[in-house]
C-alpha atoms as a PDB file:
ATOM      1  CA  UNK A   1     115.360  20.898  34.235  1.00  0.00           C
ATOM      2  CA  UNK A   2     117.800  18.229  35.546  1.00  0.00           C
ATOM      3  CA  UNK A   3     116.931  18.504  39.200  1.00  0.00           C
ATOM      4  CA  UNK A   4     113.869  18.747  41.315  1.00  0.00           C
ATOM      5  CA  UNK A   5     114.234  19.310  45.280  1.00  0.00           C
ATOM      6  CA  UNK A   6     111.119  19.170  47.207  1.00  0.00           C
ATOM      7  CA  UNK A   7     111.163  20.399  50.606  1.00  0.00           C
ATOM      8  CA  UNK A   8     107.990  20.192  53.080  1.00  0.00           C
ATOM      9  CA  UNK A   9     108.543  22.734  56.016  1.00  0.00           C
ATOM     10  CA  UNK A  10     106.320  22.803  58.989  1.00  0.00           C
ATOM     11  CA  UNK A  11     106.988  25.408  61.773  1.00  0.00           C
ATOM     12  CA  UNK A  12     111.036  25.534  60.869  1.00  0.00           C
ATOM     13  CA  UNK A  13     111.756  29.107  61.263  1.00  0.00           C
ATOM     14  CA  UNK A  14     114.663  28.257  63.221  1.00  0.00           C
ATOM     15  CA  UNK A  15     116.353  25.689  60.514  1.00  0.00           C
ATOM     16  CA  UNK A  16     114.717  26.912  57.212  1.00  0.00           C
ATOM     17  CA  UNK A  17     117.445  29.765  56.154  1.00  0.00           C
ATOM     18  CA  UNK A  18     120.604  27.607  56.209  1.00  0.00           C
ATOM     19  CA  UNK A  19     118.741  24.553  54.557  1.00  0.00           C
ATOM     20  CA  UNK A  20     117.364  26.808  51.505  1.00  0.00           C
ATOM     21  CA  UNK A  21     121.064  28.242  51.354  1.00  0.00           C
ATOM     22  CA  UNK A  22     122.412  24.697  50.980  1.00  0.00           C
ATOM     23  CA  UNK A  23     119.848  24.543  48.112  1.00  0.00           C
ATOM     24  CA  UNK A  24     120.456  28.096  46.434  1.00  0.00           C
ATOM     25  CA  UNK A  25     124.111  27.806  46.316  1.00  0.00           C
ATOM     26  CA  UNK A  26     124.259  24.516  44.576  1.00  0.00           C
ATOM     27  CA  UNK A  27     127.254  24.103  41.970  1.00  0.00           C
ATOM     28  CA  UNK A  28     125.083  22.461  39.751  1.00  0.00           C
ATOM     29  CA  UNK A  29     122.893  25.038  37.612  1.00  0.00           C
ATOM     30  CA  UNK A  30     119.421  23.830  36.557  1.00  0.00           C
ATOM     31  CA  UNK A  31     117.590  23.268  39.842  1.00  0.00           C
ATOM     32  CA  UNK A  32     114.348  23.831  40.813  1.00  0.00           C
ATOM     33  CA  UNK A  33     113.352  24.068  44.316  1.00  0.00           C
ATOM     34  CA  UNK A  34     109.655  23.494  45.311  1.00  0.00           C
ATOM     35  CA  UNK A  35     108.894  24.609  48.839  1.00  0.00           C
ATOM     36  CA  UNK A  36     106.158  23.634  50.221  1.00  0.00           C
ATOM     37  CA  UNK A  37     104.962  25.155  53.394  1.00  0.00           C
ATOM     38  CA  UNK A  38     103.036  22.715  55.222  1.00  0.00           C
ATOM     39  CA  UNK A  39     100.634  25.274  56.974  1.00  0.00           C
ATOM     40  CA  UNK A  40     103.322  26.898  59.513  1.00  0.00           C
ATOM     41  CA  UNK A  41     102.385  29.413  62.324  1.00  0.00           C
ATOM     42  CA  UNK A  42     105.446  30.357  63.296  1.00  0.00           C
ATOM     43  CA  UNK A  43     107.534  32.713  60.322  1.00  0.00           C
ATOM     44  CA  UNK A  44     108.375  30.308  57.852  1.00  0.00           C
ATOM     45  CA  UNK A  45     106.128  31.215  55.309  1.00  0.00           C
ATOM     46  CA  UNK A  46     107.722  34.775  55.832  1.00  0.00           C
ATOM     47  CA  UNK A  47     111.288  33.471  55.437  1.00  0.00           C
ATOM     48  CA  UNK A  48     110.117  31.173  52.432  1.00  0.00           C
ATOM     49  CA  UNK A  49     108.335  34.181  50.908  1.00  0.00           C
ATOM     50  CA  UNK A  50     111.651  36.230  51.245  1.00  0.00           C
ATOM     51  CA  UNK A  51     113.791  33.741  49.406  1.00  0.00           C
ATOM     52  CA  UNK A  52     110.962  33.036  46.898  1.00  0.00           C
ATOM     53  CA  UNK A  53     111.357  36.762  45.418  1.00  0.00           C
ATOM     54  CA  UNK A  54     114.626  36.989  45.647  1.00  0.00           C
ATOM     55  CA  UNK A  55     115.723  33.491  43.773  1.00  0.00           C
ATOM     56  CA  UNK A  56     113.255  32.624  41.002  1.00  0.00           C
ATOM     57  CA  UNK A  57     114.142  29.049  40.988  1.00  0.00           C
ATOM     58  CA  UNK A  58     112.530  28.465  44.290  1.00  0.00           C
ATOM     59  CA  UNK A  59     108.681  27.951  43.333  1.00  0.00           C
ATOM     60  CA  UNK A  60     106.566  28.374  46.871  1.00  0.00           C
ATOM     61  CA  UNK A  61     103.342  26.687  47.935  1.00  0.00           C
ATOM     62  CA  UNK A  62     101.693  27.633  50.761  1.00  0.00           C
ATOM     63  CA  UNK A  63      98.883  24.684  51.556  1.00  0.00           C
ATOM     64  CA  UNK A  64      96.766  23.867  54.953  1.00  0.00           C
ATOM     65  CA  UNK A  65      98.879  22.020  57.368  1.00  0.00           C
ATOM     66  CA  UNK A  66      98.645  18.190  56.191  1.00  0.00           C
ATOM     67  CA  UNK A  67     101.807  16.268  57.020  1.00  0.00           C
ATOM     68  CA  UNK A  68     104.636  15.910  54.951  1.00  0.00           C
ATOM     69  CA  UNK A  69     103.666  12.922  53.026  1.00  0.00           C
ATOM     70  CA  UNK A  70     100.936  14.913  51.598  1.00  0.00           C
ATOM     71  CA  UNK A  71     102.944  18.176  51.088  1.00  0.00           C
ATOM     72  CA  UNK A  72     106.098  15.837  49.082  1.00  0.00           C
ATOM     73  CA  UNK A  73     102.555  14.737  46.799  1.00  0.00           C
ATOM     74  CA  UNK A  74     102.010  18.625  46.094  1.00  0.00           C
ATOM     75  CA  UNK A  75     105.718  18.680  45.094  1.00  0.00           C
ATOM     76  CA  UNK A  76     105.828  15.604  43.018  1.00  0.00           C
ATOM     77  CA  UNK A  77     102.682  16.429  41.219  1.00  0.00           C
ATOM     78  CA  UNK A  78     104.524  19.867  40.422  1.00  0.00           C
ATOM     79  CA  UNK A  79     108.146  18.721  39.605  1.00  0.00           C
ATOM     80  CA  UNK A  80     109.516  19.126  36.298  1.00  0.00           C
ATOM     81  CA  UNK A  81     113.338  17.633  36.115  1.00  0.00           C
ATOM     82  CA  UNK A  82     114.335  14.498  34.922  1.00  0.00           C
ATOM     83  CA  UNK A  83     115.501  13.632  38.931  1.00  0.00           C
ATOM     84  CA  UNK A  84     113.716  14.171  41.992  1.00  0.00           C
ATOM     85  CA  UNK A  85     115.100  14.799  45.645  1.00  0.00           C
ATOM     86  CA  UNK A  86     114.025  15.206  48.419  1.00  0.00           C
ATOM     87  CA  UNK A  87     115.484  17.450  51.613  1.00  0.00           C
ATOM     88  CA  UNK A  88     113.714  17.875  54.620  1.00  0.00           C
ATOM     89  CA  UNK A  89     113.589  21.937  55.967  1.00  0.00           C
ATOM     90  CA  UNK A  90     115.707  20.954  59.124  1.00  0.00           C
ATOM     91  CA  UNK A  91     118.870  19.249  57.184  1.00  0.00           C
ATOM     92  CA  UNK A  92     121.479  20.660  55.010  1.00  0.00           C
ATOM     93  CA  UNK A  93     123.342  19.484  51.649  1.00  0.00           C
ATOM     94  CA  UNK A  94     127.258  20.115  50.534  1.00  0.00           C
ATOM     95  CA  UNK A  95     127.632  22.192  48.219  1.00  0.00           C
ATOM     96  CA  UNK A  96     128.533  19.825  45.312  1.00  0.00           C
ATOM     97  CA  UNK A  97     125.664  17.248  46.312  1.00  0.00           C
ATOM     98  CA  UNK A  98     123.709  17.863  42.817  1.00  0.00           C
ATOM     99  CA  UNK A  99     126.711  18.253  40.810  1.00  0.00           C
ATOM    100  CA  UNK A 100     128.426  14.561  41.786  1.00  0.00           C
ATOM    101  CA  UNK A 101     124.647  12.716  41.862  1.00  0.00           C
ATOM    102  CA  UNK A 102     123.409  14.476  38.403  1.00  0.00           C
ATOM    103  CA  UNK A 103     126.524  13.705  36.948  1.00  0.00           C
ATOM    104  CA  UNK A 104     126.415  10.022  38.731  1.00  0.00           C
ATOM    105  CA  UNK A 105     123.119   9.190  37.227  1.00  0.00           C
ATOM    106  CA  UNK A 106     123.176  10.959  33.842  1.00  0.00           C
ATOM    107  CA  UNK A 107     127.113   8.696  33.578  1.00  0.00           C
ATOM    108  CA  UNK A 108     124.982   5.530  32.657  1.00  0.00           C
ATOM    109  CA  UNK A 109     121.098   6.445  33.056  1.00  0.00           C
ATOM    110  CA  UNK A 110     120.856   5.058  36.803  1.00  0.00           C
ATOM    111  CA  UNK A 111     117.336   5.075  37.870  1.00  0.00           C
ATOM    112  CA  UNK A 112     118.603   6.257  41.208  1.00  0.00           C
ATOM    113  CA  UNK A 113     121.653   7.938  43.042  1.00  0.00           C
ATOM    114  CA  UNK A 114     122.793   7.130  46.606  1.00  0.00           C
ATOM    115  CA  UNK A 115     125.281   9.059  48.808  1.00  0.00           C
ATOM    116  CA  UNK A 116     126.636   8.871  52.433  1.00  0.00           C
ATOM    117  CA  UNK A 117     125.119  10.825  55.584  1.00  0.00           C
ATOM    118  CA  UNK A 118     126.773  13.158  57.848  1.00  0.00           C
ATOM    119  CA  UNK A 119     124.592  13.068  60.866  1.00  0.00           C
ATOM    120  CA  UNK A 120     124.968  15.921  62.937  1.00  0.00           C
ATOM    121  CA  UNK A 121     124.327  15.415  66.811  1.00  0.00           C
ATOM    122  CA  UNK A 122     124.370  17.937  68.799  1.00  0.00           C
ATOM    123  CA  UNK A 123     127.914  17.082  70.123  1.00  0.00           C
ATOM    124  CA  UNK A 124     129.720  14.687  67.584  1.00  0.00           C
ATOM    125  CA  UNK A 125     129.156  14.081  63.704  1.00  0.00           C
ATOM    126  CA  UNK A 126     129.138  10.576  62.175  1.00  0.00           C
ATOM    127  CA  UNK A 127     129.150   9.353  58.824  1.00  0.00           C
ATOM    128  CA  UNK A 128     126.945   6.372  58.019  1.00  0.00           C
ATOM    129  CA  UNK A 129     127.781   4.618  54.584  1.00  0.00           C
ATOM    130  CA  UNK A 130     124.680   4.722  52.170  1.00  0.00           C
ATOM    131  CA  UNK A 131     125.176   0.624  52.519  1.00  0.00           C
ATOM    132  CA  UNK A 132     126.547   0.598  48.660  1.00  0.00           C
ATOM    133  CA  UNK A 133     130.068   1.591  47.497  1.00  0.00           C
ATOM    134  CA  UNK A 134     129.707   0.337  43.896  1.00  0.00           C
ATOM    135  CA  UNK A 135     127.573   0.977  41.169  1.00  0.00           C
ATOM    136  CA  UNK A 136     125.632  -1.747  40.375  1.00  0.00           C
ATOM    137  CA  UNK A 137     122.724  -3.420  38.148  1.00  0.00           C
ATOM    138  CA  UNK A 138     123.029  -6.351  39.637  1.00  0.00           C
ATOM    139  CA  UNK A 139     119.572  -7.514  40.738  1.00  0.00           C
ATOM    140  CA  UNK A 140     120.585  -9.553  43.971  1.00  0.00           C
ATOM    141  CA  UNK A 141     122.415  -6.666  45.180  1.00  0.00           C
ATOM    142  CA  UNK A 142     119.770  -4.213  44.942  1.00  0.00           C
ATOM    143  CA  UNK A 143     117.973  -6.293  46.775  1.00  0.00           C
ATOM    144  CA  UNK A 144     120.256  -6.367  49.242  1.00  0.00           C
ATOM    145  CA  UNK A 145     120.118  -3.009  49.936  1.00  0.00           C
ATOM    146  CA  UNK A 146     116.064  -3.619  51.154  1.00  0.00           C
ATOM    147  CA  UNK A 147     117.562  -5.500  53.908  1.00  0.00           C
ATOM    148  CA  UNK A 148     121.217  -4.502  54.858  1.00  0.00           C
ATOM    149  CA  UNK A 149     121.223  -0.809  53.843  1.00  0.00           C
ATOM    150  CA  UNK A 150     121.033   2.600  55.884  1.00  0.00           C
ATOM    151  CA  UNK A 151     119.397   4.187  52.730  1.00  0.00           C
ATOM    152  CA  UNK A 152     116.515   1.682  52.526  1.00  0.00           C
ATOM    153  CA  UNK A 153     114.454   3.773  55.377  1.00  0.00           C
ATOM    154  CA  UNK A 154     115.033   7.268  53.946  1.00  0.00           C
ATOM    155  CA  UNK A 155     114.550   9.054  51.009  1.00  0.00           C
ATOM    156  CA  UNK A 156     116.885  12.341  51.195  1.00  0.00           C
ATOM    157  CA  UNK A 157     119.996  10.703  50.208  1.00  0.00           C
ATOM    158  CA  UNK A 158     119.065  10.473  46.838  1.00  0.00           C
ATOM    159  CA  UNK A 159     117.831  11.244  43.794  1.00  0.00           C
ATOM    160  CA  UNK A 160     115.475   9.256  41.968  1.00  0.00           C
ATOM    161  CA  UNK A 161     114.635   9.432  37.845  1.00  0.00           C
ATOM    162  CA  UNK A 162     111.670  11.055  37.477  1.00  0.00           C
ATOM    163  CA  UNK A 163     109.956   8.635  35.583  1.00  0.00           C
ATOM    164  CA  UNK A 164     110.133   5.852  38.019  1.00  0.00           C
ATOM    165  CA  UNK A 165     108.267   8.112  39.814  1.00  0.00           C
ATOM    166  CA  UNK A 166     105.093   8.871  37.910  1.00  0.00           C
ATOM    167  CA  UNK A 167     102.978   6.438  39.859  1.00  0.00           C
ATOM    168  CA  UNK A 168     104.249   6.413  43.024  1.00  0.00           C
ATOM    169  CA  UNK A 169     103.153   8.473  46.328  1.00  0.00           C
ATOM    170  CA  UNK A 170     103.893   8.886  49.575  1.00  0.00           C
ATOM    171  CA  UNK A 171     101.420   7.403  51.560  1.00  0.00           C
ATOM    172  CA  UNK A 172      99.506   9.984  53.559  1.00  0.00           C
ATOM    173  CA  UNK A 173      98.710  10.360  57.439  1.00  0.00           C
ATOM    174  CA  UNK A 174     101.079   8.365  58.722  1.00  0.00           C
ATOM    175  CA  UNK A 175     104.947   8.239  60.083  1.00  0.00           C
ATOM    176  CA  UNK A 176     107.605   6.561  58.682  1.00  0.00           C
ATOM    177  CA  UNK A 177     106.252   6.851  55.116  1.00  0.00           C
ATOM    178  CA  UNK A 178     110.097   7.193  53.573  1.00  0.00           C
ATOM    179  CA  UNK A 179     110.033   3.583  54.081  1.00  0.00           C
ATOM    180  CA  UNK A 180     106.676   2.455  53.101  1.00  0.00           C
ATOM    181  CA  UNK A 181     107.698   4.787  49.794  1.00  0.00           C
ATOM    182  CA  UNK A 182     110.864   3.086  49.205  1.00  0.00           C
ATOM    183  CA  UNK A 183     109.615  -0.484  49.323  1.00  0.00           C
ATOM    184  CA  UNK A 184     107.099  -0.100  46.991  1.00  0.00           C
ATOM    185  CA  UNK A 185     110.008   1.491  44.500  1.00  0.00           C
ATOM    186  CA  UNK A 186     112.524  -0.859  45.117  1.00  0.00           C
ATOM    187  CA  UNK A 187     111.380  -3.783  42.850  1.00  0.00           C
ATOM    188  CA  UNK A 188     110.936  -1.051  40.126  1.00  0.00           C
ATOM    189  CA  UNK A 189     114.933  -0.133  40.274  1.00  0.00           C
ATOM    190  CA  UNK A 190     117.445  -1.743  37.474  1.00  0.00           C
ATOM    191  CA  UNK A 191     120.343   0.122  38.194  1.00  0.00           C
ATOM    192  CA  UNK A 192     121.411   2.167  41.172  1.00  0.00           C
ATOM    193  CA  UNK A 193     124.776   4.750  40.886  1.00  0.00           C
ATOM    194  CA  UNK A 194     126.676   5.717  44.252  1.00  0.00           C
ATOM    195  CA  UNK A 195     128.564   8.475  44.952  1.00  0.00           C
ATOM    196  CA  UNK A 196     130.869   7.444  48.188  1.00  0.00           C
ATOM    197  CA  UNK A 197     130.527  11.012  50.362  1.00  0.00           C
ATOM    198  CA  UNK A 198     128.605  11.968  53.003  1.00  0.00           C
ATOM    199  CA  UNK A 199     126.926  14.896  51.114  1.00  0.00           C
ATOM    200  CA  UNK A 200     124.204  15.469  52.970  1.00  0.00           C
ATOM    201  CA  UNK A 201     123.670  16.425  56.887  1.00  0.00           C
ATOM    202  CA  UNK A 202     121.106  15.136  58.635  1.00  0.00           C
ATOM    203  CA  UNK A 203     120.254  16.781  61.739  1.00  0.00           C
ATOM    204  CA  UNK A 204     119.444  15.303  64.999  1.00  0.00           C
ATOM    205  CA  UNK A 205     116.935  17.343  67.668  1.00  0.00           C
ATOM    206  CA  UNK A 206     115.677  15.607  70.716  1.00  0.00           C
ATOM    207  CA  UNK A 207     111.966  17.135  69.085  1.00  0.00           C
ATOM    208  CA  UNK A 208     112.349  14.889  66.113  1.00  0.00           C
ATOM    209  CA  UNK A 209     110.032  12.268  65.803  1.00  0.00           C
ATOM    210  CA  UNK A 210     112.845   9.472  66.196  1.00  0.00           C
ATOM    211  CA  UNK A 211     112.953  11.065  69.659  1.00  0.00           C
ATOM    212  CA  UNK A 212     109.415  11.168  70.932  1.00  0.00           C
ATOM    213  CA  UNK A 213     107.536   9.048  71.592  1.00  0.00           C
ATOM    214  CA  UNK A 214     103.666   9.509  69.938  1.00  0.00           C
ATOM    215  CA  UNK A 215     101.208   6.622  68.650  1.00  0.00           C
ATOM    216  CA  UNK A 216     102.072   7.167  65.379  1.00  0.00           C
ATOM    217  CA  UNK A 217     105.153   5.253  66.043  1.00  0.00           C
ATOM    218  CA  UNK A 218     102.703   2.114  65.479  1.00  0.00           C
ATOM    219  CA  UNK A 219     103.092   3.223  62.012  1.00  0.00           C
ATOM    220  CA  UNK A 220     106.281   1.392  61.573  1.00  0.00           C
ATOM    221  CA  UNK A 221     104.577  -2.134  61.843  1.00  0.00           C
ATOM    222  CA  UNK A 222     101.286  -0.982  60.310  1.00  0.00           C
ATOM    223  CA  UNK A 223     103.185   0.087  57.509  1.00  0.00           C
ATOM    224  CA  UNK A 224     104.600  -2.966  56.733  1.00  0.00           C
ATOM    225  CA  UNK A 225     101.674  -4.866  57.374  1.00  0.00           C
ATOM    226  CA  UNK A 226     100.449  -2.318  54.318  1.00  0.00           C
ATOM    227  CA  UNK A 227     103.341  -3.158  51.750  1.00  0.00           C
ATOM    228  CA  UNK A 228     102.603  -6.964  52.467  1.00  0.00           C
ATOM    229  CA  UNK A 229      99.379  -6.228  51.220  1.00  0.00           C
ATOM    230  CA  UNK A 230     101.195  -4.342  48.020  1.00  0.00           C
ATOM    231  CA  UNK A 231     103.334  -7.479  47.578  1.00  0.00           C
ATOM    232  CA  UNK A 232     100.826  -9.648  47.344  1.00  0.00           C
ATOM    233  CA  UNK A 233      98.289  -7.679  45.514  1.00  0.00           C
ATOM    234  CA  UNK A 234     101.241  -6.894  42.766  1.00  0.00           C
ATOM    235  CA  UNK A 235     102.845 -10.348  42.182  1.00  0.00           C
ATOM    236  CA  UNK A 236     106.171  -9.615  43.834  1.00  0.00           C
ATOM    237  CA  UNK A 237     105.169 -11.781  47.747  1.00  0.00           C
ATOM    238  CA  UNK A 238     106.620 -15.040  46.585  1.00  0.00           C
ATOM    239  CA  UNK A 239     109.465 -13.230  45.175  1.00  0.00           C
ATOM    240  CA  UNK A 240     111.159 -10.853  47.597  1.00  0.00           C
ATOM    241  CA  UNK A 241     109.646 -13.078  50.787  1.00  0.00           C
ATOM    242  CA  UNK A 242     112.906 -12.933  52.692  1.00  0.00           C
ATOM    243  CA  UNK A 243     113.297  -9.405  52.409  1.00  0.00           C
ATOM    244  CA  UNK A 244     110.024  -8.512  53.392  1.00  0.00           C
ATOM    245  CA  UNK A 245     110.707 -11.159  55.892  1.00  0.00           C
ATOM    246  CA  UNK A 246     113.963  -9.854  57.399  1.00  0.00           C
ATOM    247  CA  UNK A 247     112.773  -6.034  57.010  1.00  0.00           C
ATOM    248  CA  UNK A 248     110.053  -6.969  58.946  1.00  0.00           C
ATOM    249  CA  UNK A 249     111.858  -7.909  61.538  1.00  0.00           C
ATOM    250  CA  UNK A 250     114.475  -5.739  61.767  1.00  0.00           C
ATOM    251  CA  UNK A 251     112.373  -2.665  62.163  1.00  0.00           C
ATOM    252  CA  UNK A 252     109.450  -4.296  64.253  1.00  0.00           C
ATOM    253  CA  UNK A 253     111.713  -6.076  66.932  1.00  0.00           C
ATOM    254  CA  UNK A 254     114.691  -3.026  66.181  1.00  0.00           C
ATOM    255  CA  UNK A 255     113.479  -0.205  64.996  1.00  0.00           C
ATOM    256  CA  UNK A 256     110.127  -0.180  66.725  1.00  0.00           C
ATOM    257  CA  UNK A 257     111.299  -1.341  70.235  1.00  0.00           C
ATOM    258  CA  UNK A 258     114.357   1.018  70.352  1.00  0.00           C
ATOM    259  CA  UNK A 259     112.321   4.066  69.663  1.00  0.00           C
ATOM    260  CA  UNK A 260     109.177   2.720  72.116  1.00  0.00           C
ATOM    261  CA  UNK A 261     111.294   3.280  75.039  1.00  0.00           C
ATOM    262  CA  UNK A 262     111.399   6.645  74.679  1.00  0.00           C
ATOM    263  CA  UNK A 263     107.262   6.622  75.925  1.00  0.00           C
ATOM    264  CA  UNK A 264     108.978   6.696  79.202  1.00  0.00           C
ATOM    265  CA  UNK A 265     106.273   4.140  80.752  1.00  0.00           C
ATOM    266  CA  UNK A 266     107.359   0.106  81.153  1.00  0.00           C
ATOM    267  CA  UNK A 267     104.078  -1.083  81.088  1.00  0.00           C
ATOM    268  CA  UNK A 268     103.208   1.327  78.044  1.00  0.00           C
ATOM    269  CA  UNK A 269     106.610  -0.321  76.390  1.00  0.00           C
ATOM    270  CA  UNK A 270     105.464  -3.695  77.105  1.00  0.00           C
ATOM    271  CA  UNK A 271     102.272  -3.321  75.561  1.00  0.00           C
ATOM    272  CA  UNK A 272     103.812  -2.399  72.295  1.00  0.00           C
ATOM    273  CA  UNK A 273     106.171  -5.241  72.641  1.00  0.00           C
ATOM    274  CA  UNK A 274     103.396  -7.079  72.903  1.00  0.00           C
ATOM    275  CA  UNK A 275     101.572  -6.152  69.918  1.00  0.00           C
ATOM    276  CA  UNK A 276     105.102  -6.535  67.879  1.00  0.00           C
ATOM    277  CA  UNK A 277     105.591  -9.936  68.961  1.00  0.00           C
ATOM    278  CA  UNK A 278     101.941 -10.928  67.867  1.00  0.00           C
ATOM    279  CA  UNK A 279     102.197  -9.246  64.594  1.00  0.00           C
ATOM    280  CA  UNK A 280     105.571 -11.088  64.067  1.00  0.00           C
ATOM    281  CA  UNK A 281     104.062 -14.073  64.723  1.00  0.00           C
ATOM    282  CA  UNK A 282     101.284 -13.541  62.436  1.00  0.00           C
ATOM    283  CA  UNK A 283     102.591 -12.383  59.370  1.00  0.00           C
ATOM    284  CA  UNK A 284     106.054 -14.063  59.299  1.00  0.00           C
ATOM    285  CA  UNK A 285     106.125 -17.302  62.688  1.00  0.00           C
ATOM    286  CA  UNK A 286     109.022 -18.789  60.616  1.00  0.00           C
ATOM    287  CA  UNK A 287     111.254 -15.985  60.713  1.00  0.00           C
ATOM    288  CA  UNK A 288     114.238 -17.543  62.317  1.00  0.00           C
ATOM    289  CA  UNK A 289     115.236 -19.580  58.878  1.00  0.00           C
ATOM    290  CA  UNK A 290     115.491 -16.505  57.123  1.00  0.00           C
ATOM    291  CA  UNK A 291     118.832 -16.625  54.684  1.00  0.00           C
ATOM    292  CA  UNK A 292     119.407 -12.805  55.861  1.00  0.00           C
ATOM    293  CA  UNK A 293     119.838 -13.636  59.576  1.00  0.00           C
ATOM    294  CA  UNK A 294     122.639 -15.488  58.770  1.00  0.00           C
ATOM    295  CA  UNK A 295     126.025 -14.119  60.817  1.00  0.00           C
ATOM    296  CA  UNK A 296     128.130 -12.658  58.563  1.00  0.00           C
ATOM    297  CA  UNK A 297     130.783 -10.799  61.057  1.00  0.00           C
ATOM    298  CA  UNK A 298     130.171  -9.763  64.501  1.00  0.00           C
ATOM    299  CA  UNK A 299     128.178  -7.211  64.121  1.00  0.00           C
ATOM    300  CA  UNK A 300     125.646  -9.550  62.511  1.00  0.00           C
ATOM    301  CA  UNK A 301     125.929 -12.251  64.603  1.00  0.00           C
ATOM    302  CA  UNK A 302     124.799 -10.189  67.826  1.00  0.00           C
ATOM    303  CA  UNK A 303     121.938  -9.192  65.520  1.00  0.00           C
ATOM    304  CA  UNK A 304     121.225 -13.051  64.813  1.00  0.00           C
ATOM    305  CA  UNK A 305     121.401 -13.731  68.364  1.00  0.00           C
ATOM    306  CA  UNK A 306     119.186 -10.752  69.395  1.00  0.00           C
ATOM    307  CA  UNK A 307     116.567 -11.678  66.696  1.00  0.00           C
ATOM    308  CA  UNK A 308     116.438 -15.449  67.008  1.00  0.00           C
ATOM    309  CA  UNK A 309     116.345 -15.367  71.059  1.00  0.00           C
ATOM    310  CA  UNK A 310     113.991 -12.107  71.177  1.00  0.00           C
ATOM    311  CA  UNK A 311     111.874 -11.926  74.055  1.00  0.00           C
ATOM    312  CA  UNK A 312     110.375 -10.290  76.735  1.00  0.00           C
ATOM    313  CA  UNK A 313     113.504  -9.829  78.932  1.00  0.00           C
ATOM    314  CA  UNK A 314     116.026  -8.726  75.724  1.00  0.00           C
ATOM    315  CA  UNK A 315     113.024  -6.493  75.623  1.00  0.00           C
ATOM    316  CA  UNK A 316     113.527  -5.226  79.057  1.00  0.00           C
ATOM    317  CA  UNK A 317     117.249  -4.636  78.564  1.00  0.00           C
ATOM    318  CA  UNK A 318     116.647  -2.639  74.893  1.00  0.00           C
ATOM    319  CA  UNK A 319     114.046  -0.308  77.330  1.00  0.00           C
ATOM    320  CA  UNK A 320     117.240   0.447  79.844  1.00  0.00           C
ATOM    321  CA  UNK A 321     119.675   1.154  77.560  1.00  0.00           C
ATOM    322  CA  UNK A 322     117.531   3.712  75.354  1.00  0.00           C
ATOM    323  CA  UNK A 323     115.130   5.221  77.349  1.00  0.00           C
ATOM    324  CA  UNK A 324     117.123   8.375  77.155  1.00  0.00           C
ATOM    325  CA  UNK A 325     119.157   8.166  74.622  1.00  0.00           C
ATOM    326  CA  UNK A 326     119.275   9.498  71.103  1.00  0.00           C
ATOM    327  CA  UNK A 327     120.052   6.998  68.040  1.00  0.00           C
END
């Protein structure tokens, strides 16, 4: 088998057809699909069923409703191809995706593929790089790509070799596990291959969790306050410091503010600014020598300026400018 696809679907009646198409009408032969429907009430597990008979590479398992992290474990445990991948029931893949990133990683034995994303709004498209646009072995660059790169936060850009795999899992009950997942990889990758085209579509809903606001979004600081833990606990702290460092950062004061305003109460905002800012200063008070926050166009330096002078007012102004928007 040379590729695995694990999907988790949860109530996606409305999406789950044209992603299993992308899927079924692959150019690359050899694929096994593992659906996993994650306890739906609405007719997926009817449309999954219906597909499942009629294409016997899709293998379906129907399992009580327990988040995605813990229906992608189901799928890992059952996988059987030498790369894994992972597509989430409400996005959509080219139809070459498989062909170029097999053909990528088998080319020189990468332990992992990248491509570019096509995100689909509702009223525009745009292409995102994947943050690489060379292969590479090179240790400092993949470790780069913690800290600079789109594909560091998600997992279904990719496919990963199977045995780097074996004793890794998603962690369970919690949001934002693609990153938690890919952090704990990362220091495990030699050699990453990139293929330079947006092959697959991710699609943006205002329902999607990046556009509601829910407690879970705590998860995004608790789960790096996890993988510090990891770090430490594995003998990789002293080593990858600044990344953790920046990445830290970046998603507590960026990632985590940006998608608090959406809670659509100041005082609710400022109490998780609140809680970022003391966490910050907890785990990482020195942050503002970090080699990473150094400008390198000017892009970066309005992030350097943003990060080093962050405070309660650039707060304020982040709460404005997103409160209703989608990004």
């Amino acid at each position: 088998m040379k590729v695995s696809v694990i999907v988790p679907g949860y109530n996606c009646e409305n999406t789950v057809r044209k992603c299993l198409d992308s899927l079924i009408f692959q150019t690359l032969d050899d694929i096994e699909i593992i659906f996993i429907n994650d306890g739906s009430t609405d007719g997926t597990k009817e449309i999954a069923e219906e597909y499942a008979e009629k294409y016997k590479n899709i293998k379906l398992v129907n399992v009580k409703n327990g988040g995605q992290s813990k229906a992608r474990n189901i799928g890992l445990d059952m996988a059987n191809g030498d790369y894994i991948a992972f597509l989430d029931s409400d996005d959509y893949i080219e139809p070459t995706m498989f062909e170029k990133m097999y053909s990528k990683a088998i080319s020189s034995g990468y332990d992992m593929v990248l491509c570019d994303v096509n995100i689909v709004y509702p009223d525009k498209n745009v292409i995102i790089s994947s943050g690489l646009n060379l292969d590479t072995t090179d240790s400092k660059i993949i470790r780069k790509s913690l800290v600079y790169s789109y594909s560091a936060g998600v997992v279904w850009n990719k496919i990963y070799k199977k045995e780097l795999l074996k004793n890794l899992r998603f962690k369970e009950g919690v949001w934002y596990e693609d990153v938690h997942f890919n952090f704990k990889l990362f220091p495990t990758v030699k050699s990453v291959g990139v293929v330079t085209e947006p092959l697959i579509n991710y699609v943006q809903t205002e329902g999607s969790i990046t556009y509601t606001y829910n407690e879970k979004l705590y998860d995004i600081i608790n789960n790096f306050n996890d993988l510090i833990i990891y770090y430490k606990t594995n003998d990789l702290y002293d080593s990858y410091y600044d990344e953790l460092e920046y990445s830290y950062i970046r998603y507590a004061y960026n990632t985590f503010v940006k998608r608090l305003a959406k809670c659509g109460s100041f005082s609710k905002f400022m109490k998780g600014v609140k809680y970022a800012k003391s966490e910050v200063k907890q785990h990482f008070p020195k942050y503002r020598k970090n080699k990473y926050l150094k400008p390198r166009d000017i892009k970066s330096l309005m992030n350097y300026v943003y990060f080093i002078a962050f405070n309660n007012l650039f707060a304020s102004f982040i709460y404005v400018i997103n409160i209703g928007k989608m990004n």
